[in-house]
N, C-alpha and C. Protein backbone atom coordinates (compact mmCIF):
# COMPACT_ATOMS: atom_id res chain seq x y z
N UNK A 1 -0.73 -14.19 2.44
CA UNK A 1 -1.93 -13.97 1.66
C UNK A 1 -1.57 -13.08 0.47
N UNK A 2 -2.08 -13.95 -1.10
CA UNK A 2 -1.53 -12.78 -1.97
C UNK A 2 -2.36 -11.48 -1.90
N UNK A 3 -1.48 -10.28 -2.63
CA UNK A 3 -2.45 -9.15 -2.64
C UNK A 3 -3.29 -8.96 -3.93
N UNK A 4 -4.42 -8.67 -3.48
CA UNK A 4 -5.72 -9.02 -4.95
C UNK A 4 -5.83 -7.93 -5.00
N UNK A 5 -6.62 -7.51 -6.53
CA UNK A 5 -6.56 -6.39 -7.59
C UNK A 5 -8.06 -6.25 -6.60
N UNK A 6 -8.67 -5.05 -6.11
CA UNK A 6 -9.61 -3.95 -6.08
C UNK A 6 -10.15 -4.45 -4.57
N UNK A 7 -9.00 -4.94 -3.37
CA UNK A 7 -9.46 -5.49 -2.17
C UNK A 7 -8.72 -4.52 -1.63
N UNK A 8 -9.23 -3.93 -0.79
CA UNK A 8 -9.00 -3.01 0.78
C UNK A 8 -8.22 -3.61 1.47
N UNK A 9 -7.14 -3.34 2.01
CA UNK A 9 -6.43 -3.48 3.50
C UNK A 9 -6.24 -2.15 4.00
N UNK A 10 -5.86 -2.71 5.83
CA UNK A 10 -5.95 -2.01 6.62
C UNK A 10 -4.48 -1.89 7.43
N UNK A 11 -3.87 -0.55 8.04
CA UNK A 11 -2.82 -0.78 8.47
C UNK A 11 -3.06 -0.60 10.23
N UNK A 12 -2.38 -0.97 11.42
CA UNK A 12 -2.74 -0.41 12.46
C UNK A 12 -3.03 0.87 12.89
N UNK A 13 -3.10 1.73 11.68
CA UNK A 13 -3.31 3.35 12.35
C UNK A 13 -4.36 3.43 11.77
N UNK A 14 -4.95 2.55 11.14
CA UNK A 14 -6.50 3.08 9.91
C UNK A 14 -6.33 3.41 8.54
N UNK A 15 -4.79 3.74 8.66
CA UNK A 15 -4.58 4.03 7.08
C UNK A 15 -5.24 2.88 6.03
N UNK A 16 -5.85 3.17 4.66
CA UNK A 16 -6.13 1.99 4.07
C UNK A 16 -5.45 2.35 2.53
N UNK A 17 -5.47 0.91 2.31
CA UNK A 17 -4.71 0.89 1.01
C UNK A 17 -5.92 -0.07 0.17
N UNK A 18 -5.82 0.51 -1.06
CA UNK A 18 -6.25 -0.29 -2.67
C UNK A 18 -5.63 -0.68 -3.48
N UNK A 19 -5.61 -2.03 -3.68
CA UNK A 19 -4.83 -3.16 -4.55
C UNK A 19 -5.49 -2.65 -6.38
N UNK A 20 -4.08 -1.78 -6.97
CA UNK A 20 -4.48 -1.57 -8.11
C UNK A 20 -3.74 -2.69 -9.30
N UNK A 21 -3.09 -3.08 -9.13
CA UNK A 21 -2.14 -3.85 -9.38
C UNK A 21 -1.57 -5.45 -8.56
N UNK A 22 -2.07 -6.43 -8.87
CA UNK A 22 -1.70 -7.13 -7.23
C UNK A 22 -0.61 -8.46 -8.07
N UNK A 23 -0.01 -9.01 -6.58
CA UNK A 23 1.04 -9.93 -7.64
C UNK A 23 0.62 -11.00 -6.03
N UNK A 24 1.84 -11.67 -5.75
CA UNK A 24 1.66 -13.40 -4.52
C UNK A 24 2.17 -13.39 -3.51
N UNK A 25 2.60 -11.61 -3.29
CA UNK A 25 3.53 -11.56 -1.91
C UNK A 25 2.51 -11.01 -1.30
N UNK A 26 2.93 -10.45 0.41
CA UNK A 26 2.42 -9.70 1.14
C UNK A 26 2.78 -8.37 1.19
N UNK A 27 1.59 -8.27 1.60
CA UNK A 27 1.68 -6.09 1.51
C UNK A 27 1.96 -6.26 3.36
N UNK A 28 2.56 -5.66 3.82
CA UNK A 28 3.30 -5.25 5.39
C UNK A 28 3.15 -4.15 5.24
N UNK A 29 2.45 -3.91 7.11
CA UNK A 29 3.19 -2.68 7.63
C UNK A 29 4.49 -2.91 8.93
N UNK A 30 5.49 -2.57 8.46
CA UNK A 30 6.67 -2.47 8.67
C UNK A 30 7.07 -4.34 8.79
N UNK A 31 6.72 -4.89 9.48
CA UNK A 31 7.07 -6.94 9.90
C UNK A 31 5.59 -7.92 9.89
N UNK A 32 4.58 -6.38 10.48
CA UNK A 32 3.34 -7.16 10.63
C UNK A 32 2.35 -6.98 9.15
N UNK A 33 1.64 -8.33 8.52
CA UNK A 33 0.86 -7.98 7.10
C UNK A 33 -0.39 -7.88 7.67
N UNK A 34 -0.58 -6.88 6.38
CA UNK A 34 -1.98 -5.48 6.65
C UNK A 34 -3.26 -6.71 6.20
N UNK A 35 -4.55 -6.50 7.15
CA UNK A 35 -5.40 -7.08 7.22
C UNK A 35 -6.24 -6.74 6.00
N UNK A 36 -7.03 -7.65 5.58
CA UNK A 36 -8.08 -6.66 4.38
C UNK A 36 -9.33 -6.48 5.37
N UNK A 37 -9.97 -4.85 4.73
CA UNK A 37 -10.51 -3.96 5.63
C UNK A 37 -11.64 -4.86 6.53
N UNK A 38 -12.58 -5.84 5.64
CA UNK A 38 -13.62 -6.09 6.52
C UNK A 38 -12.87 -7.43 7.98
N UNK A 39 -11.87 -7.78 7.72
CA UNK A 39 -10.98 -8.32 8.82
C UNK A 39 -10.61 -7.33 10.31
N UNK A 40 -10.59 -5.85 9.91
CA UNK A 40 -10.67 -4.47 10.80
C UNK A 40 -8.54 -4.70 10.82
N UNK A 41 -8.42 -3.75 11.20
CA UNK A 41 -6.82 -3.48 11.21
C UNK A 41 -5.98 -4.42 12.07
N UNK A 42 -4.72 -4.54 11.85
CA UNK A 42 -3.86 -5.71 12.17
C UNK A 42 -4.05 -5.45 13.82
N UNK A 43 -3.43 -5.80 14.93
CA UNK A 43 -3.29 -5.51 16.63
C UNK A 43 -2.05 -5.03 16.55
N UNK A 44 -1.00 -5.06 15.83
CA UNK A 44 0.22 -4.45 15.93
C UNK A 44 0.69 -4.18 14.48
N UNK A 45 2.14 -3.43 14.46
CA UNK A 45 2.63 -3.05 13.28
C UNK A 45 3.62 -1.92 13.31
N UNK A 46 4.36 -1.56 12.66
CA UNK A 46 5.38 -0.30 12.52
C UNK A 46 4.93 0.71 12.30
N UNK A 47 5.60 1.97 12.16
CA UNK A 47 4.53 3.07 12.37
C UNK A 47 5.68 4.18 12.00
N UNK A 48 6.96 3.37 11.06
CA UNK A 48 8.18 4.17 10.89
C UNK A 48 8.09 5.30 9.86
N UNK A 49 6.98 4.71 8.70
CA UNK A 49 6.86 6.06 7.88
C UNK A 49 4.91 6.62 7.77
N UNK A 50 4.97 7.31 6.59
CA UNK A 50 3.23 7.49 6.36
C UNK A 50 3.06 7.15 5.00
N UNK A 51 1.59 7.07 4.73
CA UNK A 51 1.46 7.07 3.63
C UNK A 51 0.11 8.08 3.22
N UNK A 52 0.11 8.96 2.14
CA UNK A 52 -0.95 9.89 2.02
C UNK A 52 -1.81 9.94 0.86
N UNK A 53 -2.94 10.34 1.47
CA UNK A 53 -4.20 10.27 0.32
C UNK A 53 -3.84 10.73 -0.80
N UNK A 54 -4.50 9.98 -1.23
CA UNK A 54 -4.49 9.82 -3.00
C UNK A 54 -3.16 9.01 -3.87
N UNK A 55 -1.92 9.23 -3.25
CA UNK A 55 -0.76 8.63 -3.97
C UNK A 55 -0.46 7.08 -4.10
N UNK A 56 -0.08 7.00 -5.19
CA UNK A 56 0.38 5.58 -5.52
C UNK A 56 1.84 5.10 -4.75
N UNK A 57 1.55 3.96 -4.67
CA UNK A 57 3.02 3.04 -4.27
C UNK A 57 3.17 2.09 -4.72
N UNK A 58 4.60 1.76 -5.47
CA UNK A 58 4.56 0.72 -5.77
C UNK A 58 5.74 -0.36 -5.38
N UNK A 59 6.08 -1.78 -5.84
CA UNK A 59 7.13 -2.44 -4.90
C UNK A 59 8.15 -2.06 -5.94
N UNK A 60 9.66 -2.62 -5.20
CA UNK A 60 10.88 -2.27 -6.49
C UNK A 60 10.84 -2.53 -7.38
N UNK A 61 10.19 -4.11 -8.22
CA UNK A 61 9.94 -4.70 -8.79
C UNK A 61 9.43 -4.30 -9.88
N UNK A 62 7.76 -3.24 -9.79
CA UNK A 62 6.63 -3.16 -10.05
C UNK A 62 5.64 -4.00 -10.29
N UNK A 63 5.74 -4.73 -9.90
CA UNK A 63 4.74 -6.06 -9.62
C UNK A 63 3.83 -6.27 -9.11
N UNK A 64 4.02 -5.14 -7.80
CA UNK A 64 2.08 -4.81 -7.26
C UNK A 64 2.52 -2.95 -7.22
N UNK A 65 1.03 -2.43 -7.48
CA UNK A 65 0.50 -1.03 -6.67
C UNK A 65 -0.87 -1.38 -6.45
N UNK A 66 -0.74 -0.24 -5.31
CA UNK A 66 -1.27 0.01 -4.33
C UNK A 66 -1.76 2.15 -4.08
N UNK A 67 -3.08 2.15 -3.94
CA UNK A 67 -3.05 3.56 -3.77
C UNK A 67 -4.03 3.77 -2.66
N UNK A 68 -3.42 4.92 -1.62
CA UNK A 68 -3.76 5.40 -0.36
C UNK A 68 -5.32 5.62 -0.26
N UNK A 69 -6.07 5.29 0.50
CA UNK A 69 -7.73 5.97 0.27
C UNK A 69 -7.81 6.43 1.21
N UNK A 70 -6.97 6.28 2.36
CA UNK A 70 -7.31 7.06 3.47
C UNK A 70 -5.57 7.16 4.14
N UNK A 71 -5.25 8.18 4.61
CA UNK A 71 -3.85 8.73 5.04
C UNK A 71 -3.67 7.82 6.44
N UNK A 72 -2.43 7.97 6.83
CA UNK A 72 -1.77 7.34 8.19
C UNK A 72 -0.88 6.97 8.30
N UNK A 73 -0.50 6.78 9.39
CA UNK A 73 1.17 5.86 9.84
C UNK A 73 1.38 4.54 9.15
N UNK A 74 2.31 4.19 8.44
CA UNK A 74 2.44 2.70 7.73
C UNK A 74 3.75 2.86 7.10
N UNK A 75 4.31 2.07 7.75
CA UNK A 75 5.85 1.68 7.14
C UNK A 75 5.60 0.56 6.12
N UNK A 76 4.95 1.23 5.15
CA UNK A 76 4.60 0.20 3.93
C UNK A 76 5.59 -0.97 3.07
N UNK A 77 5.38 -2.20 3.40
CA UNK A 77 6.19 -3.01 2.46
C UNK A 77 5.48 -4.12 1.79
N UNK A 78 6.07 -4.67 0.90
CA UNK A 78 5.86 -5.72 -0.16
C UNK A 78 6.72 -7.01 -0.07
N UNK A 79 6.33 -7.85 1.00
CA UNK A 79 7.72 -9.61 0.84
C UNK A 79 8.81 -8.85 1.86
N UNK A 80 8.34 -7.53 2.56
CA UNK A 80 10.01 -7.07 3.66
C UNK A 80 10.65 -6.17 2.42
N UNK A 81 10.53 -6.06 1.59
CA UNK A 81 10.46 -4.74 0.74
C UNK A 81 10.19 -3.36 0.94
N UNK A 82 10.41 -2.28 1.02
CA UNK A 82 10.35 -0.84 0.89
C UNK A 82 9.49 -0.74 0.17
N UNK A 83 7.75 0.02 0.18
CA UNK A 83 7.28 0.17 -1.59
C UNK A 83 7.96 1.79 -1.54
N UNK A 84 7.82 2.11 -2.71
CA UNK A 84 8.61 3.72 -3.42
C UNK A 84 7.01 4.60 -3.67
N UNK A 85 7.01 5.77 -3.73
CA UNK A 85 6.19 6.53 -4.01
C UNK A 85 5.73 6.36 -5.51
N UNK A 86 5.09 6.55 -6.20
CA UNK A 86 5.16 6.90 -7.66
C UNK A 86 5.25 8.40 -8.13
N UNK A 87 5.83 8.72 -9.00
CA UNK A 87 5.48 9.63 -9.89
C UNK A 87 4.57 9.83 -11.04
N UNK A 88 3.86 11.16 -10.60
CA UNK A 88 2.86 11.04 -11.79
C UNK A 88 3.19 11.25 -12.91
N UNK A 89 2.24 10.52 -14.10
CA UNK A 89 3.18 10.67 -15.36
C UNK A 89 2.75 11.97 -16.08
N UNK A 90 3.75 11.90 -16.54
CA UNK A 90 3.54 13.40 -17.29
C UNK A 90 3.25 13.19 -18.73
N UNK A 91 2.12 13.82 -19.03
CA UNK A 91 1.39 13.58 -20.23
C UNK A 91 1.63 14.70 -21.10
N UNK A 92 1.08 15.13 -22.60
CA UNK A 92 2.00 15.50 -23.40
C UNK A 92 1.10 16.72 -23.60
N UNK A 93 0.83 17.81 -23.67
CA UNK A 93 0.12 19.19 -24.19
C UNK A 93 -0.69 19.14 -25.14
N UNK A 94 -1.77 19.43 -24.75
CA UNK A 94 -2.76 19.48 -26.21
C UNK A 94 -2.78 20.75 -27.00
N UNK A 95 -1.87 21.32 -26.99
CA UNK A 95 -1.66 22.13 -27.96
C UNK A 95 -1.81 22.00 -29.27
């Protein structure tokens, strides 16, 4: 199922994620893909890393993000992909 721009999924711990960015792969937690929320959370899944409120993730690519709305266990991936944290950008002084 591709991942769509401003749709909820769910990981098996409750963690949820928001499609800010979406591209034609699957968003996974760890082997098993994350349900969208009104579906209620997958029955199984990995539980190898977390992911935390408020931060962005995105795939190696950058082809989809994704940002945390609610914290939890989720070995987050994209197609069996790793997603990476983002960094926030650093904007310039109004001085």
């Amino acid at each position: 199922m591709p991942a769509q721009v401003g749709k909820r999924y769910m990981a098996m711990s409750g963690a949820e994620l928001i499609v800010t960015k979406g591209g034609d792969g699957t968003l996974q937690d760890g082997d098993t893909p994350l349900n969208l929320k009104e579906d209620g959370a997958p029955a199984a899944g990995g539980s190898g890393g977390e992911v935390a409120l408020g931060k962005r993730y995105a795939s190696a690519d950058g082809s989809i993000e994704v940002l945390c709305i609610k914290p939890g266990a989720c070995d987050l991936r994209y197609n069996g992909d790793k997603m990476e944290l983002m960094q926030p950008k650093v904007l310039p002084s109004a001085d």
